[in-house]
Protein backbone atom coordinates (compact mmCIF):
# COMPACT_ATOMS: atom_id res chain seq x y z
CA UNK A 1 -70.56 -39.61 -8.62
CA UNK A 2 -71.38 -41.40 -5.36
CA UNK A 3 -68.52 -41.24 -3.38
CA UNK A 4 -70.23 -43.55 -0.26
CA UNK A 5 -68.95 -46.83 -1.41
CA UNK A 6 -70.19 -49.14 -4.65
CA UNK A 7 -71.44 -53.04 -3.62
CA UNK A 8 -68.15 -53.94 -1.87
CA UNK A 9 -70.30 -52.45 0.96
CA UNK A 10 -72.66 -55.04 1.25
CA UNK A 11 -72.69 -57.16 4.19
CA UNK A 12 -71.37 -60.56 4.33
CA UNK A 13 -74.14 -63.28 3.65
CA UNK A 14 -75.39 -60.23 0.87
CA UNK A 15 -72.27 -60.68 -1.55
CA UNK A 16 -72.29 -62.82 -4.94
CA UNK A 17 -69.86 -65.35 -5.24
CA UNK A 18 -67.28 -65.43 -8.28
CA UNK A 19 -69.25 -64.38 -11.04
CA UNK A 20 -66.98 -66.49 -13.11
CA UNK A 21 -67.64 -69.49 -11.06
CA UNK A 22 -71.64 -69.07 -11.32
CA UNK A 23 -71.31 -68.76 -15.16
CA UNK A 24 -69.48 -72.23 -15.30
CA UNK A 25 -71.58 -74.09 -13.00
CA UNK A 26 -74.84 -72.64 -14.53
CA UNK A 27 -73.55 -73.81 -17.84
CA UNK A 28 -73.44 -77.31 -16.97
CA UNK A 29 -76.52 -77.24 -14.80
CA UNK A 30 -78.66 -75.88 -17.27
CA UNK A 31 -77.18 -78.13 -20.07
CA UNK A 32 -77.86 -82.03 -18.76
CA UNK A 33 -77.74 -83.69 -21.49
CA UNK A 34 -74.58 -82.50 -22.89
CA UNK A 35 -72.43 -83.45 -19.27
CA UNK A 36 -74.05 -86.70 -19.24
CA UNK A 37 -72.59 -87.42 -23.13
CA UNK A 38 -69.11 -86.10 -22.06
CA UNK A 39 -69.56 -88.44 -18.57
CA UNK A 40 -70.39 -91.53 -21.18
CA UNK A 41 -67.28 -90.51 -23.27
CA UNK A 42 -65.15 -89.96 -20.27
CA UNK A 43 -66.54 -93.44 -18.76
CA UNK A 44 -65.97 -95.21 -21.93
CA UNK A 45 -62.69 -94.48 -21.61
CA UNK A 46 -62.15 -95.17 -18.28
CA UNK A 47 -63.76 -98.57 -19.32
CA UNK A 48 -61.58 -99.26 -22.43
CA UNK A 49 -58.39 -98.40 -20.25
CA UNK A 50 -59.20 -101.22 -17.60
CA UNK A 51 -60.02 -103.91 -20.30
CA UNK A 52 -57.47 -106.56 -20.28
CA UNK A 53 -54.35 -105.93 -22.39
CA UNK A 54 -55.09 -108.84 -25.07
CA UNK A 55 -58.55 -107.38 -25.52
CA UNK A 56 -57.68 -103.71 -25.69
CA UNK A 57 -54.32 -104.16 -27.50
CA UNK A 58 -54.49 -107.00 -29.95
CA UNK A 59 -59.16 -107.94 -29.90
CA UNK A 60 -57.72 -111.84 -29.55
CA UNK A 61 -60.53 -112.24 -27.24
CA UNK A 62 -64.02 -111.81 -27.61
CA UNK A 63 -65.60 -110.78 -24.14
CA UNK A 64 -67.53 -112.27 -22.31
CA UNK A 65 -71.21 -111.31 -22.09
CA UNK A 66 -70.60 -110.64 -18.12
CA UNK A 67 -67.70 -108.83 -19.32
CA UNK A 68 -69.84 -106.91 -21.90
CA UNK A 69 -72.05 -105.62 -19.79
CA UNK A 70 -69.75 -104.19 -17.34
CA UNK A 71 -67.42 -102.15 -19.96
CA UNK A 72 -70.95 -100.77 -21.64
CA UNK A 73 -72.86 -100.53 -18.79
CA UNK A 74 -70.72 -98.60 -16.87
CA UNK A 75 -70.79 -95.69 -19.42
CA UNK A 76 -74.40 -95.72 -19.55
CA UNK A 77 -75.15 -95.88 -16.17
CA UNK A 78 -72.47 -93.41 -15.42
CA UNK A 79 -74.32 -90.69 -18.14
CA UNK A 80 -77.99 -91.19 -16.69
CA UNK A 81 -76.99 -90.69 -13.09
CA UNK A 82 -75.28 -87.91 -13.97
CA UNK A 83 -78.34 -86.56 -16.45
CA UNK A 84 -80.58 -86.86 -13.76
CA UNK A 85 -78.71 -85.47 -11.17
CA UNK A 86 -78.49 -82.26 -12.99
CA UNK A 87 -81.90 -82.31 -13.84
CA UNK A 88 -82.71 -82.34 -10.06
CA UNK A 89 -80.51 -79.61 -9.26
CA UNK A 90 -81.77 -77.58 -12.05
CA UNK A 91 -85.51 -77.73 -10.87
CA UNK A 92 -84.22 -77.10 -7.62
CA UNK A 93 -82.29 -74.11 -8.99
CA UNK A 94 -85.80 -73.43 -10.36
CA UNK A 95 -88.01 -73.40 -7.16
CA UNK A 96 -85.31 -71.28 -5.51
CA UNK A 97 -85.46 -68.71 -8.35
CA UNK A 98 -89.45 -68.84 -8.61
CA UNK A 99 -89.52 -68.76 -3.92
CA UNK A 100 -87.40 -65.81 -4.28
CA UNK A 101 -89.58 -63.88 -7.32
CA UNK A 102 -91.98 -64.35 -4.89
CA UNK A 103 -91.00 -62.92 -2.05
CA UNK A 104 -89.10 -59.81 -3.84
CA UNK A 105 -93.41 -59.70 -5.16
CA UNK A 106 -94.26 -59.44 -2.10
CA UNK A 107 -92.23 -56.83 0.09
CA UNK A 108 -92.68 -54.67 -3.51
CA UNK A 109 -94.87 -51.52 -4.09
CA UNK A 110 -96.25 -52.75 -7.91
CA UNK A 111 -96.61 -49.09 -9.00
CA UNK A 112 -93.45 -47.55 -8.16
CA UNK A 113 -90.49 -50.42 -8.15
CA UNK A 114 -89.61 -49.27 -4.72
CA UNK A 115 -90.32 -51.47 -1.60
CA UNK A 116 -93.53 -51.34 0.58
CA UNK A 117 -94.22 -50.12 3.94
CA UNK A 118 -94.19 -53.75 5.02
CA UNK A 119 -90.95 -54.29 4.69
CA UNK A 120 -89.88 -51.07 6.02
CA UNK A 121 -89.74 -52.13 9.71
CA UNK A 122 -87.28 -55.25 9.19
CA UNK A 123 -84.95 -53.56 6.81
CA UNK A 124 -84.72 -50.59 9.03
CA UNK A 125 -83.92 -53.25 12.60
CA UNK A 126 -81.93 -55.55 10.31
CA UNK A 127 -79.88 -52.29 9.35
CA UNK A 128 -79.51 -50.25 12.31
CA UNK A 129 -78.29 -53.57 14.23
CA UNK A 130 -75.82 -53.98 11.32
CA UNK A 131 -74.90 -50.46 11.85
CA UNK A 132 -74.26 -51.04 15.72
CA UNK A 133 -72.25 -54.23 15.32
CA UNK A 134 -70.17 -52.66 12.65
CA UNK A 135 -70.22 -49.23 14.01
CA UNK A 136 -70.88 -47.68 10.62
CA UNK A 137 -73.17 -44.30 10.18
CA UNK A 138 -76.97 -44.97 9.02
CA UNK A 139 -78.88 -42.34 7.99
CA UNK A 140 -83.06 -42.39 6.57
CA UNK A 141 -84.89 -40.07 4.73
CA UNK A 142 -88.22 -39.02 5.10
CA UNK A 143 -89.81 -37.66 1.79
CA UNK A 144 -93.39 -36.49 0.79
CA UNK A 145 -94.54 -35.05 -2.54
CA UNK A 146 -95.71 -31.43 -1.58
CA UNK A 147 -99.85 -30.67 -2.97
CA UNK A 148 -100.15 -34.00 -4.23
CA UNK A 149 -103.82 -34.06 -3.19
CA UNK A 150 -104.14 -31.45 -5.43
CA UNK A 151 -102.51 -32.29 -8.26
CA UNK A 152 -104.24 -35.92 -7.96
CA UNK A 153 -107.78 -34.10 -7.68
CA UNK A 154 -106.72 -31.24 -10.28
CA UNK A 155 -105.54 -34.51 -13.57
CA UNK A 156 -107.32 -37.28 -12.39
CA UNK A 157 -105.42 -40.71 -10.37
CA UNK A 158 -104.16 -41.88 -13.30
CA UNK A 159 -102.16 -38.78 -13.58
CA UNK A 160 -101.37 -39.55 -10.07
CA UNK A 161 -100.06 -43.01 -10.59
CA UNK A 162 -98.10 -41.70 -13.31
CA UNK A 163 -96.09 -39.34 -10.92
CA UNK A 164 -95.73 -41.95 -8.39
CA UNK A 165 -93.99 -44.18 -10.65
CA UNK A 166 -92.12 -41.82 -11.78
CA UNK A 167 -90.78 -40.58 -8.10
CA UNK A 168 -89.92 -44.28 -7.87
CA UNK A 169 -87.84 -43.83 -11.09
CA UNK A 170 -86.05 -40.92 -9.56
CA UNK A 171 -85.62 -42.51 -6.08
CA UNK A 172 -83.71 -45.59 -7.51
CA UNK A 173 -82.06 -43.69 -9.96
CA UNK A 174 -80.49 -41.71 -7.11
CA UNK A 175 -79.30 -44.14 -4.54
CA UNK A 176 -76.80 -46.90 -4.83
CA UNK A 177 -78.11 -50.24 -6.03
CA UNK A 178 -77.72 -53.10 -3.55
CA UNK A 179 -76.91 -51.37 -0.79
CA UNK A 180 -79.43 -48.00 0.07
CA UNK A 181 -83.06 -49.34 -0.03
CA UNK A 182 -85.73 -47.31 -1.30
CA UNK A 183 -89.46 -47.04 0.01
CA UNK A 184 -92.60 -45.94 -0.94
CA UNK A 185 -94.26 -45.70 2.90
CA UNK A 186 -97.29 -44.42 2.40
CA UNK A 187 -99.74 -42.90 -0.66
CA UNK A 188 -97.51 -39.89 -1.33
CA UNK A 189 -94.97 -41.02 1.34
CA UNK A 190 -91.51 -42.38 0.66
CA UNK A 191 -88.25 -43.51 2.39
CA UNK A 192 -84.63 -44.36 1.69
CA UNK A 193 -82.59 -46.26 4.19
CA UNK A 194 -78.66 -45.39 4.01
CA UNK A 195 -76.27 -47.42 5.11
CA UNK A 196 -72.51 -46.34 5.84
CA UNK A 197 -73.70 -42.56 5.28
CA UNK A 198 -73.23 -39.95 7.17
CA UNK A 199 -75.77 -36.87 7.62
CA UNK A 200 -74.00 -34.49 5.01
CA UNK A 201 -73.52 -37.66 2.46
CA UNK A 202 -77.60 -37.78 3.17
CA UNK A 203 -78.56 -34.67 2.73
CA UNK A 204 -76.74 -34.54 -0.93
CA UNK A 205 -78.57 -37.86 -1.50
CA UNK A 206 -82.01 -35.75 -1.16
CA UNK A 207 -80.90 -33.15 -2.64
CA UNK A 208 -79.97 -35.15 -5.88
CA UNK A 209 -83.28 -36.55 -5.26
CA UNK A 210 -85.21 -33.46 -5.16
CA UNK A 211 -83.19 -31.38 -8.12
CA UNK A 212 -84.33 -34.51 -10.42
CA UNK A 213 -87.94 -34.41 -9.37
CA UNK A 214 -88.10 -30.57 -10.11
CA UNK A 215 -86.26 -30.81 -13.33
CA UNK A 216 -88.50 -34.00 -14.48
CA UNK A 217 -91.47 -32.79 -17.35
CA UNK A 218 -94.04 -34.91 -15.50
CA UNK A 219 -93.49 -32.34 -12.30
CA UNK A 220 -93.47 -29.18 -14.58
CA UNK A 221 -97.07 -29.09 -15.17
CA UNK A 222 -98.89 -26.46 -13.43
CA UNK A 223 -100.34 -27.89 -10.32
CA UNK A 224 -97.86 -30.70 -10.21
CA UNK A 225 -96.07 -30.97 -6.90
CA UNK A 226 -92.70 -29.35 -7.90
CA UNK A 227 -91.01 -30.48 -4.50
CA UNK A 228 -90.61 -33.02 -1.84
CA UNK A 229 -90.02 -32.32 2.16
């Protein structure tokens, strides 16, 4: 159990909103044609309500064509602008989705999941000035697979890539999502920023790290590097 805090951590501009609140709005942004009916019922309504008593009470008057287009119209014309609206904010909602698939693409190491050495310099000044301001402990590891070279020479580099995703695996599967960022810094190279950690809080994070790669099959094999520094 990591006792260093869950995602209530997270700094300000980094939390959700109301979960809750998302779910509703999503449901009626992604659903465009089914506000715009209720918006032409609701309208109608609206409409029928404002008619003039004799005509909404008793029908003693047939309406005027003027009049006709005003009580439909304004149900129509109510649904559509509301229709397309939506539509607008949903392929906006789109664009943002795709602009930010596409940056997590690119600050990502494709074979092991964890970030690439490009994006190590920001996060680490973005987090040690966070650290500062909020005068929080920040701690980084350092890790590199021992006799890699070896190993990689000794199975071949698919065998390689194979334990490189896997150290990825273990890395994110040891560090709290959201909040600590993993790395992969170099070919057998890796490094996990900590925020609100201390040093002893750190050193049990690469601990946990290292017990997992020892006890993983991929690292039993004989040659495999069985530890990290």
């Amino acid at each position: 159990m990591d006792e260093r805090g869950s995602d209530e951590t997270l700094p300000e501009g980094q939390r959700i909103g109301s979960s809750t609140t998302r779910r509703r709005w999503s449901y009626v942004v992604e659903r465009p044609a089914l506000a715009a009916v209720l918006t032409m019922v609701a309208a109608g309504a609206i409409a029928f309500w404002n008619l003039p008593d004799n005509i909404r009470i008793g029908m003693t008057h047939v309406p005027r064509f003027t009049e006709m287009i005003l009580y439909l119209g304004f149900p129509v014309l109510s649904g559509l602008l509301v229709y397309f609206w939506l539509k607008s904010v949903q392929e906006n909602w789109e664009l943002k989705r795709l602009h930010a698939v596409l940056e997590e693409l690119v600050i990502t190491d494709s074979l092991t999941g964890l970030y690439n050495q490009r994006h190590f310099s920001s996060r680490l000044k973005q987090e040690m000035e966070r650290a500062r301001r909020r005068r929080y402990p920040l701690s980084l590891l350092l890790l590199d697979l021992d006799n890699f070279k070896s190993y990689n020479d000794m199975y071949g580099h698919l065998a390689g890539d194979r334990a490189l995703e896997e150290v990825g695996k273990i890395v994110l599967g040891s560090i709290r999502s959201g909040v600590d960022a993993g790395f992969r810094y170099g070919g057998d190279e890796f490094a996990v920023i900590l925020p609100e950690t201390t040093r002893q809080q750190a050193t049990t994070v690469a601990q946990r790290i290292r017990d997992s790669l020892e006890n993983n099959p991929i690292f039993m094999r004989r040659g495999a590097p069985r530890r990290m520094g």
